[in-house]
PDB file of N, CA and C in Angstrom:
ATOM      1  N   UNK A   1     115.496  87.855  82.004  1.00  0.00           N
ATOM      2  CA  UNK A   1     114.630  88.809  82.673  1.00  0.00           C
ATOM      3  C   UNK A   1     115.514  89.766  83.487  1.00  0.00           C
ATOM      4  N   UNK A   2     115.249  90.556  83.001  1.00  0.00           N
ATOM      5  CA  UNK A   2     116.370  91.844  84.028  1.00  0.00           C
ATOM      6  C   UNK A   2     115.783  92.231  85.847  1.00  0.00           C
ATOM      7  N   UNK A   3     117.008  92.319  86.132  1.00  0.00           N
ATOM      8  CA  UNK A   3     116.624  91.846  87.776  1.00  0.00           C
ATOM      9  C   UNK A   3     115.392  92.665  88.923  1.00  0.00           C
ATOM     10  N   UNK A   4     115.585  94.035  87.746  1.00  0.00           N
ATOM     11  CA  UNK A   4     114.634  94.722  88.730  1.00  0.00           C
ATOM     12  C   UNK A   4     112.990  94.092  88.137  1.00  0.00           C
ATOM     13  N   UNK A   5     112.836  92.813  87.119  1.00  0.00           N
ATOM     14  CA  UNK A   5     111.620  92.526  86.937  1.00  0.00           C
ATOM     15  C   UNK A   5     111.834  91.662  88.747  1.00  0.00           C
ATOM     16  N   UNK A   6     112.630  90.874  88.496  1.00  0.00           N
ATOM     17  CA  UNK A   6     112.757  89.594  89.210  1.00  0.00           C
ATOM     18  C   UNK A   6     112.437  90.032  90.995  1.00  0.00           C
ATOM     19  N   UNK A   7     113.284  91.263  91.259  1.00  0.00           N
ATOM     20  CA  UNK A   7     112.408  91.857  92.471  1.00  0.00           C
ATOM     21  C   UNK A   7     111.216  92.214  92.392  1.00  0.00           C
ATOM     22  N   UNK A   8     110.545  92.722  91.613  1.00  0.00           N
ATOM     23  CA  UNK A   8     109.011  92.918  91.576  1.00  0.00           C
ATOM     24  C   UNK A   8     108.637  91.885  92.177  1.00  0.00           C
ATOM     25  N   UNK A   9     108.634  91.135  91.400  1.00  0.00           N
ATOM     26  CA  UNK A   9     107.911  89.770  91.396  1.00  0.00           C
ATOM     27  C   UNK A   9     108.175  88.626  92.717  1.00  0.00           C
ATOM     28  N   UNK A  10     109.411  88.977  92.763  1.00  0.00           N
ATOM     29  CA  UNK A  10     109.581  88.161  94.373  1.00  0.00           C
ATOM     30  C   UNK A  10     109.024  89.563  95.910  1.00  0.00           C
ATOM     31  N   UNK A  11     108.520  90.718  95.006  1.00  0.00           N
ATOM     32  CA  UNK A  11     107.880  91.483  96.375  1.00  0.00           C
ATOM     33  C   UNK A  11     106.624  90.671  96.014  1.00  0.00           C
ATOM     34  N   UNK A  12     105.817  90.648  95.113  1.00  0.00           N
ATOM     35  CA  UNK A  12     104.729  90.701  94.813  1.00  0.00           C
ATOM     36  C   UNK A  12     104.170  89.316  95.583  1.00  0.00           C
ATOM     37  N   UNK A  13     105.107  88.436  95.517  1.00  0.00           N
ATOM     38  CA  UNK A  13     105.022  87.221  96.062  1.00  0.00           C
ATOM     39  C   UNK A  13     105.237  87.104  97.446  1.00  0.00           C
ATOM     40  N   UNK A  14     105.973  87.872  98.445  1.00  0.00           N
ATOM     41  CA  UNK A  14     106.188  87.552  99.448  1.00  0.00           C
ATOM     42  C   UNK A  14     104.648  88.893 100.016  1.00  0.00           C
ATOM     43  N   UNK A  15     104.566  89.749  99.274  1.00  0.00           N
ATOM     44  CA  UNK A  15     103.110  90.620  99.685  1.00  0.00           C
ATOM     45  C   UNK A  15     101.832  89.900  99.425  1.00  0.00           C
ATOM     46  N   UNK A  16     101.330  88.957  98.514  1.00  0.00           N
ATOM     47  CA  UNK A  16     100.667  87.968  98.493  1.00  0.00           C
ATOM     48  C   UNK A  16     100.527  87.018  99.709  1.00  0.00           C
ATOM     49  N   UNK A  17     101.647  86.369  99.970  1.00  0.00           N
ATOM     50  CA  UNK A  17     101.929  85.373 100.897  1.00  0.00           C
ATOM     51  C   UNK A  17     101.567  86.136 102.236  1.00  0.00           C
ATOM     52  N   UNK A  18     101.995  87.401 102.851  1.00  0.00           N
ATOM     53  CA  UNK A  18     101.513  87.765 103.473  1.00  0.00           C
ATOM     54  C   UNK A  18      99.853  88.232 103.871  1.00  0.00           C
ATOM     55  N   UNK A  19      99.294  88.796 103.053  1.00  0.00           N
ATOM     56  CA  UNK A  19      98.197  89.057 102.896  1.00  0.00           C
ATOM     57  C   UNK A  19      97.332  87.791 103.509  1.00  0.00           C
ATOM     58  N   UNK A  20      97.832  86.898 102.686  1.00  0.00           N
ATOM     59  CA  UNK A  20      97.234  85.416 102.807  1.00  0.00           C
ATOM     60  C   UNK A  20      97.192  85.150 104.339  1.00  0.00           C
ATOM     61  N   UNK A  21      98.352  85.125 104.768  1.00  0.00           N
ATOM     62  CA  UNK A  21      98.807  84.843 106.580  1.00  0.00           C
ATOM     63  C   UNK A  21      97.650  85.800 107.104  1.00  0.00           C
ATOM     64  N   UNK A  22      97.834  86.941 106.568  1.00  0.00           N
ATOM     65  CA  UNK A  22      96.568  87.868 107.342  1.00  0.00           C
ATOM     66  C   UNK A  22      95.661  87.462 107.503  1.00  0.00           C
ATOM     67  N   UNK A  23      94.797  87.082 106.602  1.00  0.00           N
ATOM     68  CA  UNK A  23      93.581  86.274 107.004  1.00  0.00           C
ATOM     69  C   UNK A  23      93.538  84.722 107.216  1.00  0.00           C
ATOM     70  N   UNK A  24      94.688  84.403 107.138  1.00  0.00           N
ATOM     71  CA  UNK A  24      94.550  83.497 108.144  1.00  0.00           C
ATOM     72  C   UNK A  24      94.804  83.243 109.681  1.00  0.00           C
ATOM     73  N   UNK A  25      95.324  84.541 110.176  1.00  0.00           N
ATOM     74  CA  UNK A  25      95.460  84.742 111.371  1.00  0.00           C
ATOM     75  C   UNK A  25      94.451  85.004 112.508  1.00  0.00           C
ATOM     76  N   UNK A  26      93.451  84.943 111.530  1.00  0.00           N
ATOM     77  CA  UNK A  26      92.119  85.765 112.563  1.00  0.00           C
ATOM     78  C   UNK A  26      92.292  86.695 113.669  1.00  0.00           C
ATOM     79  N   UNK A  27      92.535  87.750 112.626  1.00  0.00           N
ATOM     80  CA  UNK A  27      92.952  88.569 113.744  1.00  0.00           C
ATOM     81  C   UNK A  27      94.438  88.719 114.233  1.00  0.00           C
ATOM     82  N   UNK A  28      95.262  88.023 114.428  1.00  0.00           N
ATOM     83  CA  UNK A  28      96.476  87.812 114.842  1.00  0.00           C
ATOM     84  C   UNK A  28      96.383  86.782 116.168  1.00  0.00           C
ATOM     85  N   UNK A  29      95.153  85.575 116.123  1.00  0.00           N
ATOM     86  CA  UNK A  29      95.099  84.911 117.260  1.00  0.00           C
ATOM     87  C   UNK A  29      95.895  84.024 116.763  1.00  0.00           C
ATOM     88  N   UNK A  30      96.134  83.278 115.455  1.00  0.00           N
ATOM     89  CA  UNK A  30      97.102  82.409 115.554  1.00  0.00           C
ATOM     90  C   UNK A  30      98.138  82.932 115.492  1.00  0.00           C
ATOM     91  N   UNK A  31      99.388  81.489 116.089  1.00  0.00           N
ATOM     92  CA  UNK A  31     100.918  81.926 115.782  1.00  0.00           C
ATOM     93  C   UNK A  31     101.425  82.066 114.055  1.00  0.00           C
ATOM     94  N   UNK A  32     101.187  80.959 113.923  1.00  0.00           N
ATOM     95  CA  UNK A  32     102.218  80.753 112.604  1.00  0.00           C
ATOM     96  C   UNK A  32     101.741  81.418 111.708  1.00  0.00           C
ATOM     97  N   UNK A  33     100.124  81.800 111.208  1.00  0.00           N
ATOM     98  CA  UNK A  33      99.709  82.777 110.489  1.00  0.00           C
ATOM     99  C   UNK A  33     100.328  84.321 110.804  1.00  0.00           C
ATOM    100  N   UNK A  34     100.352  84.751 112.030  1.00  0.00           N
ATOM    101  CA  UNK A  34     100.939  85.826 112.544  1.00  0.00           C
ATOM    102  C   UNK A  34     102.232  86.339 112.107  1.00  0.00           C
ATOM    103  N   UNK A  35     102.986  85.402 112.059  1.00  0.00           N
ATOM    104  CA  UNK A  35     104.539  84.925 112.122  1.00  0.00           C
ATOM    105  C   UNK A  35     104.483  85.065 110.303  1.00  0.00           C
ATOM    106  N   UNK A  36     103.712  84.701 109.775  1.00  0.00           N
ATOM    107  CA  UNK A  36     103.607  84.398 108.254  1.00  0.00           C
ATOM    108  C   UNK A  36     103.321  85.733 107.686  1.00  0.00           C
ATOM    109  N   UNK A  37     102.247  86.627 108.843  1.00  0.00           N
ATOM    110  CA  UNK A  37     102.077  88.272 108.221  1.00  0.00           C
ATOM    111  C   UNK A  37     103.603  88.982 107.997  1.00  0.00           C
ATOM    112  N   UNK A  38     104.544  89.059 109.196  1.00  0.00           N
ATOM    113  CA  UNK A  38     105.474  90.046 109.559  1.00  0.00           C
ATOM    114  C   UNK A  38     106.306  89.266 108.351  1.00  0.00           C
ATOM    115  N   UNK A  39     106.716  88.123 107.972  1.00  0.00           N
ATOM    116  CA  UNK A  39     107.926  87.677 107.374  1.00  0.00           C
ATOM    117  C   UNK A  39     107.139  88.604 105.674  1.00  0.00           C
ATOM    118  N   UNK A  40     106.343  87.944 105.365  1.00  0.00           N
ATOM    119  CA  UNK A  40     105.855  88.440 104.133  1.00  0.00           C
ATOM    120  C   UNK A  40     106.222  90.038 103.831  1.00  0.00           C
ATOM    121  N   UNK A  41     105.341  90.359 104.620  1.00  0.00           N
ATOM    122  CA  UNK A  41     105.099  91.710 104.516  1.00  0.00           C
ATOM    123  C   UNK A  41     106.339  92.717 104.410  1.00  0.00           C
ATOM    124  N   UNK A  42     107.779  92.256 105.402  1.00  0.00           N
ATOM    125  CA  UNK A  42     108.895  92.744 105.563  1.00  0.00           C
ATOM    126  C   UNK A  42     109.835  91.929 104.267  1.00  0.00           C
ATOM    127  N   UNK A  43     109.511  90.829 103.612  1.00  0.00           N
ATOM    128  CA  UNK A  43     110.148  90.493 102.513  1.00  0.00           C
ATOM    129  C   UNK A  43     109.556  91.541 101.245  1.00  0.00           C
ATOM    130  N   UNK A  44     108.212  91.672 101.549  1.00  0.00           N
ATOM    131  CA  UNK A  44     107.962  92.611 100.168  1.00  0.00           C
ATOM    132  C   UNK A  44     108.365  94.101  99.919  1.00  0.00           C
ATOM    133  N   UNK A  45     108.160  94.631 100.958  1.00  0.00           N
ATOM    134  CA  UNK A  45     109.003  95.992 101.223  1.00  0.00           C
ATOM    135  C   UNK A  45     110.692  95.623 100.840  1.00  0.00           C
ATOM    136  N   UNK A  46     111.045  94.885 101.802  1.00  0.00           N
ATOM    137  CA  UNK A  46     112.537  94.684 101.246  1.00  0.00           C
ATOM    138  C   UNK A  46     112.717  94.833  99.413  1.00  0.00           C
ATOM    139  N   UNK A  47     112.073  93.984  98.697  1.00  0.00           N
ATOM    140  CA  UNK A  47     112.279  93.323  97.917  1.00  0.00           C
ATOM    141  C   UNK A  47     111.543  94.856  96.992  1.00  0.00           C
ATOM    142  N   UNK A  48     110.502  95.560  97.386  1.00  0.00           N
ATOM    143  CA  UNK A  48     109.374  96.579  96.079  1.00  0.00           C
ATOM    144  C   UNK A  48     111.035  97.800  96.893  1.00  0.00           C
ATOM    145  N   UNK A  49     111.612  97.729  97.351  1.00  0.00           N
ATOM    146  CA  UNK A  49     112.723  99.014  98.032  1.00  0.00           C
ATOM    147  C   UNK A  49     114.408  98.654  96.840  1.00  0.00           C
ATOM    148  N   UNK A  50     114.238  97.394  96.544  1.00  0.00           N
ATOM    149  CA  UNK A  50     115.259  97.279  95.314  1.00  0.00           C
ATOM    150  C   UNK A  50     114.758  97.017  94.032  1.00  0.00           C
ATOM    151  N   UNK A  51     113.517  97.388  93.740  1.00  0.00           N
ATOM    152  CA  UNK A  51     113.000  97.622  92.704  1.00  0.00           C
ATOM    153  C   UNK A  51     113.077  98.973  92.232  1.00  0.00           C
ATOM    154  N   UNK A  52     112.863  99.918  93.166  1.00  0.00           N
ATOM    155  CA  UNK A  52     112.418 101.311  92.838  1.00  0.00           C
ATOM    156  C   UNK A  52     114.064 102.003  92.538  1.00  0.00           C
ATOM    157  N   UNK A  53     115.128 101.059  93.089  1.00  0.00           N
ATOM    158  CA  UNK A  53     116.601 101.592  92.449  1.00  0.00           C
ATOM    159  C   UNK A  53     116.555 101.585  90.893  1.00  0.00           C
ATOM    160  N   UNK A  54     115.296 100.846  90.485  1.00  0.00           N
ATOM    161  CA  UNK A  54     115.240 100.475  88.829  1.00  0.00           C
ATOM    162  C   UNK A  54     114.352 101.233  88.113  1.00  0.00           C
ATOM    163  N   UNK A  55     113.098 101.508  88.528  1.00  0.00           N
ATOM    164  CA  UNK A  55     111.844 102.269  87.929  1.00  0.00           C
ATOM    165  C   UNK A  55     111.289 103.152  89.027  1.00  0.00           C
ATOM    166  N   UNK A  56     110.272 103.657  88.067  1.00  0.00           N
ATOM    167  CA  UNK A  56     109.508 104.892  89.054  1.00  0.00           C
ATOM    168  C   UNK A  56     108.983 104.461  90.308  1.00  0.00           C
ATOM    169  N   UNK A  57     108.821 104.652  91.015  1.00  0.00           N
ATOM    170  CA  UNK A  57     107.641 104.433  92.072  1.00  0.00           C
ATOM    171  C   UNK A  57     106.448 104.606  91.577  1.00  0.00           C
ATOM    172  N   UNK A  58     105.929 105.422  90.852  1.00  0.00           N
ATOM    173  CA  UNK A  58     104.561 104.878  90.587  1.00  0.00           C
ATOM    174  C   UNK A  58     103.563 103.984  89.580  1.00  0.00           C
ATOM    175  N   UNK A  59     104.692 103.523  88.770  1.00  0.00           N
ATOM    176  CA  UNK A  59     104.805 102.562  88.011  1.00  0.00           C
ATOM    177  C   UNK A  59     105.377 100.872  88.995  1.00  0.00           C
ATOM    178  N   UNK A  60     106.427 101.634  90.035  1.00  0.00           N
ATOM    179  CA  UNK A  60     106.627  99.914  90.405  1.00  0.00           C
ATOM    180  C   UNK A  60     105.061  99.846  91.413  1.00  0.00           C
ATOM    181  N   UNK A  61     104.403 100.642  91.702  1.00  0.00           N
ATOM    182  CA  UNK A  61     103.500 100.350  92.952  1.00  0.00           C
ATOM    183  C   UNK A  61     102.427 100.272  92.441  1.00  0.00           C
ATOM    184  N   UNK A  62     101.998 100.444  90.668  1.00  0.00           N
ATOM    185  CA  UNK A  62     100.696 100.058  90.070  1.00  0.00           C
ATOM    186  C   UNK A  62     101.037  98.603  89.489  1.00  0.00           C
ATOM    187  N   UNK A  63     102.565  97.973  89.110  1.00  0.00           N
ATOM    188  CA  UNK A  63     102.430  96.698  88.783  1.00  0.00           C
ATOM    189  C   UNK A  63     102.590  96.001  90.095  1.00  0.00           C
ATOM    190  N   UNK A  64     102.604  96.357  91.114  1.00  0.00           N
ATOM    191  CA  UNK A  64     102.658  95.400  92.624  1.00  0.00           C
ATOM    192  C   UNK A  64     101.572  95.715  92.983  1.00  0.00           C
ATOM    193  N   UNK A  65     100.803  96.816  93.382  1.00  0.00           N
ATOM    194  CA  UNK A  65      99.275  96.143  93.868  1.00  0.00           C
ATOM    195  C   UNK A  65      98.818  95.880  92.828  1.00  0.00           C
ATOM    196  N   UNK A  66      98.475  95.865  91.468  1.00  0.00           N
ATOM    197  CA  UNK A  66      97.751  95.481  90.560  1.00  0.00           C
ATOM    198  C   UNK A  66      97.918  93.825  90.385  1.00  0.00           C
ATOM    199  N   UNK A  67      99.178  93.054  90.248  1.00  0.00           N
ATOM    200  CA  UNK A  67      99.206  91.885  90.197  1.00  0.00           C
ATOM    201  C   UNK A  67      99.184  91.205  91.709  1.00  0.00           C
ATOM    202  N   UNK A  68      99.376  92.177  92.700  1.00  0.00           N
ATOM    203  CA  UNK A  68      98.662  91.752  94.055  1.00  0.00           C
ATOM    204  C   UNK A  68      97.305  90.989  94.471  1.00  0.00           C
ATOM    205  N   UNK A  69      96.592  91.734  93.773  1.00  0.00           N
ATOM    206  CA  UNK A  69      94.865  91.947  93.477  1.00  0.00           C
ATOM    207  C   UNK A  69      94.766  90.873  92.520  1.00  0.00           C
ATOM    208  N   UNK A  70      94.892  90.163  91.909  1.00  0.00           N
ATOM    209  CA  UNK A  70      94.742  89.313  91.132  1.00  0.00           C
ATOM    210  C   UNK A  70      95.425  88.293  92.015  1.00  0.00           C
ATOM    211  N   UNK A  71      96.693  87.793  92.908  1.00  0.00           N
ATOM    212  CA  UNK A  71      97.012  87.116  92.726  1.00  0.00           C
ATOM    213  C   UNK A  71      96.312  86.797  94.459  1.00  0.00           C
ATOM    214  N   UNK A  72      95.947  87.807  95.084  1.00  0.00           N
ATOM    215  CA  UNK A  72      95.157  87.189  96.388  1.00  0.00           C
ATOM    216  C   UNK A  72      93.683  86.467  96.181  1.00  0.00           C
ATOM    217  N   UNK A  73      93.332  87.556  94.944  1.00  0.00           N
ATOM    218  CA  UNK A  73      92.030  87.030  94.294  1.00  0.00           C
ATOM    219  C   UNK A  73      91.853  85.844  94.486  1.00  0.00           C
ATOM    220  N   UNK A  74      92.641  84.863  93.403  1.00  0.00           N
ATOM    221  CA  UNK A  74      92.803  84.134  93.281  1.00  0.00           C
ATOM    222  C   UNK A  74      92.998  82.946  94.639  1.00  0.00           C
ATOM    223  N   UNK A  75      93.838  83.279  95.550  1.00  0.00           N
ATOM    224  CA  UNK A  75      94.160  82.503  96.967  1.00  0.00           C
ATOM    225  C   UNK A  75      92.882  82.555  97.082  1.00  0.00           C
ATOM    226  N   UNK A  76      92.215  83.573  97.514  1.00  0.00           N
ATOM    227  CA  UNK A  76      90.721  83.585  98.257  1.00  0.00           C
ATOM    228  C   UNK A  76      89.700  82.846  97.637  1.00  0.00           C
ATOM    229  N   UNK A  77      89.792  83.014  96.116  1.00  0.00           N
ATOM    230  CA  UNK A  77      88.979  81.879  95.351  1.00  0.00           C
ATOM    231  C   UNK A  77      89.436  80.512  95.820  1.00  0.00           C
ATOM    232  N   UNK A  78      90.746  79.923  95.910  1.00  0.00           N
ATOM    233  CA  UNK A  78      91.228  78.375  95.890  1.00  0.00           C
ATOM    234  C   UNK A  78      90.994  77.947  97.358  1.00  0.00           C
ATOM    235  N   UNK A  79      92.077  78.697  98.179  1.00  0.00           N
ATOM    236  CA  UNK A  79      91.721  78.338  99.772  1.00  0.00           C
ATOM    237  C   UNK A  79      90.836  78.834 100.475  1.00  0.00           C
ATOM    238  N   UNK A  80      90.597  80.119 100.541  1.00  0.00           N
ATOM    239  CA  UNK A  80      89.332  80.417 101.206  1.00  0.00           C
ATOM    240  C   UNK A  80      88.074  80.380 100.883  1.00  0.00           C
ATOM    241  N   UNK A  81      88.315  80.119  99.533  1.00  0.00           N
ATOM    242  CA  UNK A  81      86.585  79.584  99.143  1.00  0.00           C
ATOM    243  C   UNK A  81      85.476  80.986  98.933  1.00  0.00           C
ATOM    244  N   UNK A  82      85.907  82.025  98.714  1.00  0.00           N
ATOM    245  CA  UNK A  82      85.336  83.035  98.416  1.00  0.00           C
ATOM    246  C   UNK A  82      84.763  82.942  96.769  1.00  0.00           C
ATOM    247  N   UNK A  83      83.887  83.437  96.698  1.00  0.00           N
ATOM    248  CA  UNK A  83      83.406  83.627  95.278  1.00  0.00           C
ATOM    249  C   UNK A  83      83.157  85.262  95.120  1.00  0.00           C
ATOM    250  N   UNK A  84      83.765  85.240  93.757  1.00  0.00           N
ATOM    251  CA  UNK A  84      82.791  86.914  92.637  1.00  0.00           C
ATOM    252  C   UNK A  84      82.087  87.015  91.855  1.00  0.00           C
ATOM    253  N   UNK A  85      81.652  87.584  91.428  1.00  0.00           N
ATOM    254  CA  UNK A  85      80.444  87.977  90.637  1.00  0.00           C
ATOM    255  C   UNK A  85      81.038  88.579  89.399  1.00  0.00           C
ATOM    256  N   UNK A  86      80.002  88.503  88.386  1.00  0.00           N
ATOM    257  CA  UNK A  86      81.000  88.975  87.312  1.00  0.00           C
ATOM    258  C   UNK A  86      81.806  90.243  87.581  1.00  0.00           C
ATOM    259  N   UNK A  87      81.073  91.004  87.542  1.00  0.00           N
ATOM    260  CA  UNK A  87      81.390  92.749  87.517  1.00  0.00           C
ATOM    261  C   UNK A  87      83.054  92.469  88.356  1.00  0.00           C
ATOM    262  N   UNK A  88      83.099  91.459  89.237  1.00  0.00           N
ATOM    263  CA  UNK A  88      84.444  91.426  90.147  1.00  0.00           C
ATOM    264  C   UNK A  88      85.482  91.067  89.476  1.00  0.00           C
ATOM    265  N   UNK A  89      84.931  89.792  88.338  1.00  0.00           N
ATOM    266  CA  UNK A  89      86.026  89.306  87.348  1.00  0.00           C
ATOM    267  C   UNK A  89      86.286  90.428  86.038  1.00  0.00           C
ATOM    268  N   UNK A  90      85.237  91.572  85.959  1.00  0.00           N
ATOM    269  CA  UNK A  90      85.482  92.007  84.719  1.00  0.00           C
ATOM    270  C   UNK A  90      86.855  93.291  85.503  1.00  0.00           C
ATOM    271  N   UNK A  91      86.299  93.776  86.299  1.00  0.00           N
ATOM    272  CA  UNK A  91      87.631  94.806  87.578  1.00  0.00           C
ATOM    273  C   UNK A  91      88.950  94.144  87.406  1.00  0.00           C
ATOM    274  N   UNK A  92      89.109  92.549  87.226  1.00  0.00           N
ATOM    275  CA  UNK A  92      90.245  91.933  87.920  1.00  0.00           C
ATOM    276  C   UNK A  92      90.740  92.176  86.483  1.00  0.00           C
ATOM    277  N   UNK A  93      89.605  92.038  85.012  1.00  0.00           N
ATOM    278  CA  UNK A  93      90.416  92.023  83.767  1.00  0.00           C
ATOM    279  C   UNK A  93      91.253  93.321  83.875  1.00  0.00           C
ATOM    280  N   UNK A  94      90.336  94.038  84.323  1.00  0.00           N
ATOM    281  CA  UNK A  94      90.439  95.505  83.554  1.00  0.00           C
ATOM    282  C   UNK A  94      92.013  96.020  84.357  1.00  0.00           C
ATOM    283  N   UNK A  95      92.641  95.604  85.669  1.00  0.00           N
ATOM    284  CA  UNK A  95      93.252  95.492  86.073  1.00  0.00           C
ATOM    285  C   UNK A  95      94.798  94.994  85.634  1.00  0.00           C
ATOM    286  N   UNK A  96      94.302  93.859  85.249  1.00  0.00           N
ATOM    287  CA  UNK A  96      95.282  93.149  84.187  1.00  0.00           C
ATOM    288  C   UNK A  96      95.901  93.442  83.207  1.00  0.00           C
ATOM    289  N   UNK A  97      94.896  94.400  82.687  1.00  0.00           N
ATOM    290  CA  UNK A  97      95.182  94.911  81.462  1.00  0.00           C
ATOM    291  C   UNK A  97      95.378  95.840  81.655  1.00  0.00           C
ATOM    292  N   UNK A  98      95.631  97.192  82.765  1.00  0.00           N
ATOM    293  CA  UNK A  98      96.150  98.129  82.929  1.00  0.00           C
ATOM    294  C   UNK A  98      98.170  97.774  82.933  1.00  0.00           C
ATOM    295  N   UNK A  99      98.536  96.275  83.772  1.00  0.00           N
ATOM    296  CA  UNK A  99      99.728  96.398  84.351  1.00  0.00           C
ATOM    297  C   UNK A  99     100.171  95.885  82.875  1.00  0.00           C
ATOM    298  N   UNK A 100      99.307  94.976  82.154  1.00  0.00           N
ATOM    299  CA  UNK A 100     100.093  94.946  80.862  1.00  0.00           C
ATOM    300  C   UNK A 100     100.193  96.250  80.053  1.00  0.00           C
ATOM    301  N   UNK A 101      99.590  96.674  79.580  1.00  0.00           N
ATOM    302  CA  UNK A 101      99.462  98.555  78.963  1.00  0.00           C
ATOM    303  C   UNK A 101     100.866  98.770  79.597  1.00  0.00           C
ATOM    304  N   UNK A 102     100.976  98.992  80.980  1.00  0.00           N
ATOM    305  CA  UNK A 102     101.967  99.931  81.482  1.00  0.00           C
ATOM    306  C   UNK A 102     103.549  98.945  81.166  1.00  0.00           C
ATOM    307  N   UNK A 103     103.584  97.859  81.002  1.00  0.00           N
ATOM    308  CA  UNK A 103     104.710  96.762  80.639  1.00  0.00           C
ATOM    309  C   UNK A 103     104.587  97.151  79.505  1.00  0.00           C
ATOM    310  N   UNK A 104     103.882  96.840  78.377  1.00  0.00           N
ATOM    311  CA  UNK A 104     104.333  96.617  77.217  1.00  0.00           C
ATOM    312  C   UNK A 104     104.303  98.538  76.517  1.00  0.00           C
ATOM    313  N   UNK A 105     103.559  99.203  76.494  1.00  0.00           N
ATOM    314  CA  UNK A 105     103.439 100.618  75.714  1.00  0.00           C
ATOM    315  C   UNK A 105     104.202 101.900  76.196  1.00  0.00           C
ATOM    316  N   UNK A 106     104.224 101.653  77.689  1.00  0.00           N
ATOM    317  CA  UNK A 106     104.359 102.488  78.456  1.00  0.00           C
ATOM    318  C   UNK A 106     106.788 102.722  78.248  1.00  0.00           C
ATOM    319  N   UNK A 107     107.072 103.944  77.827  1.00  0.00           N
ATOM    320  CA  UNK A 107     108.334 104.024  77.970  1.00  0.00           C
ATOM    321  C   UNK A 107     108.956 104.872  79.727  1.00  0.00           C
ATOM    322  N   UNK A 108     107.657 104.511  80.681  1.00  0.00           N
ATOM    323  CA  UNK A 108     108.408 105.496  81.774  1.00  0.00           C
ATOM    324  C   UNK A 108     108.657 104.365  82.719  1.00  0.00           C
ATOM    325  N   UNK A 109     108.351 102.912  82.467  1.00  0.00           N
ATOM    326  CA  UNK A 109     108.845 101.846  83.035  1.00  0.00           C
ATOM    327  C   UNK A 109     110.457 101.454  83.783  1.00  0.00           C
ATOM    328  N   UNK A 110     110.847 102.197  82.863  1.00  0.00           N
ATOM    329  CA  UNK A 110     112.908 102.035  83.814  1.00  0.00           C
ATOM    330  C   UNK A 110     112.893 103.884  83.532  1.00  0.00           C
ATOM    331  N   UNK A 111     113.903 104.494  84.395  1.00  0.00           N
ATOM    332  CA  UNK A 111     114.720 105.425  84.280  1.00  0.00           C
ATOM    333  C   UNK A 111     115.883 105.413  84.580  1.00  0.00           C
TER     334      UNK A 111
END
């Protein structure tokens, strides 16, 4: 896997992880949720800032919030116990299938 995938994916993950801390912070009343926003959030920037040495910016910032959105989805479904409705799961496909389109067809992916 060539490295500027491998930063995506470790932003995408530490912007996830954050997100997550967000609402679990209520607000920013807890510590360690709090503490869990700033680390995330400053690992994913770090991490989507040596990506963009590799591809476009607007290609790296539709496959990072796009697999963002799916992958908090998901948290909020497991730990927070949120539910969707179809129309929410058919958005999350249609989503999915935009960041694949732009991976697999798309040639403006590296420059």
């Amino acid at each position: 896997m060539p490295i500027h995938y491998v930063y995506l994916i470790v932003a995408v993950v530490f912007e996830t992880c954050g997100t997550a801390s967000l609402k679990a912070s209520e607000g920013f009343t807890k510590l360690y949720p709090s503490i869990g926003v700033v680390i995330g959030f400053a690992g994913a920037f770090y991490f989507l800032s040596l990506t963009l040495n590799y591809m476009p910016i607007g290609i790296v910032y539709a496959i990072w919030s796009g697999l963002g959105i799916v992958l908090i989805t998901l948290i909020g479904l497991v730990f927070f116990k949120q539910h969707l409705d179809a129309p929410a799961y058919v958005g999350l496909a249609l989503i999915m299938a935009g960041v694949l389109v732009i991976n697999v067809f798309s040639r403006t992916n590296l420059h």
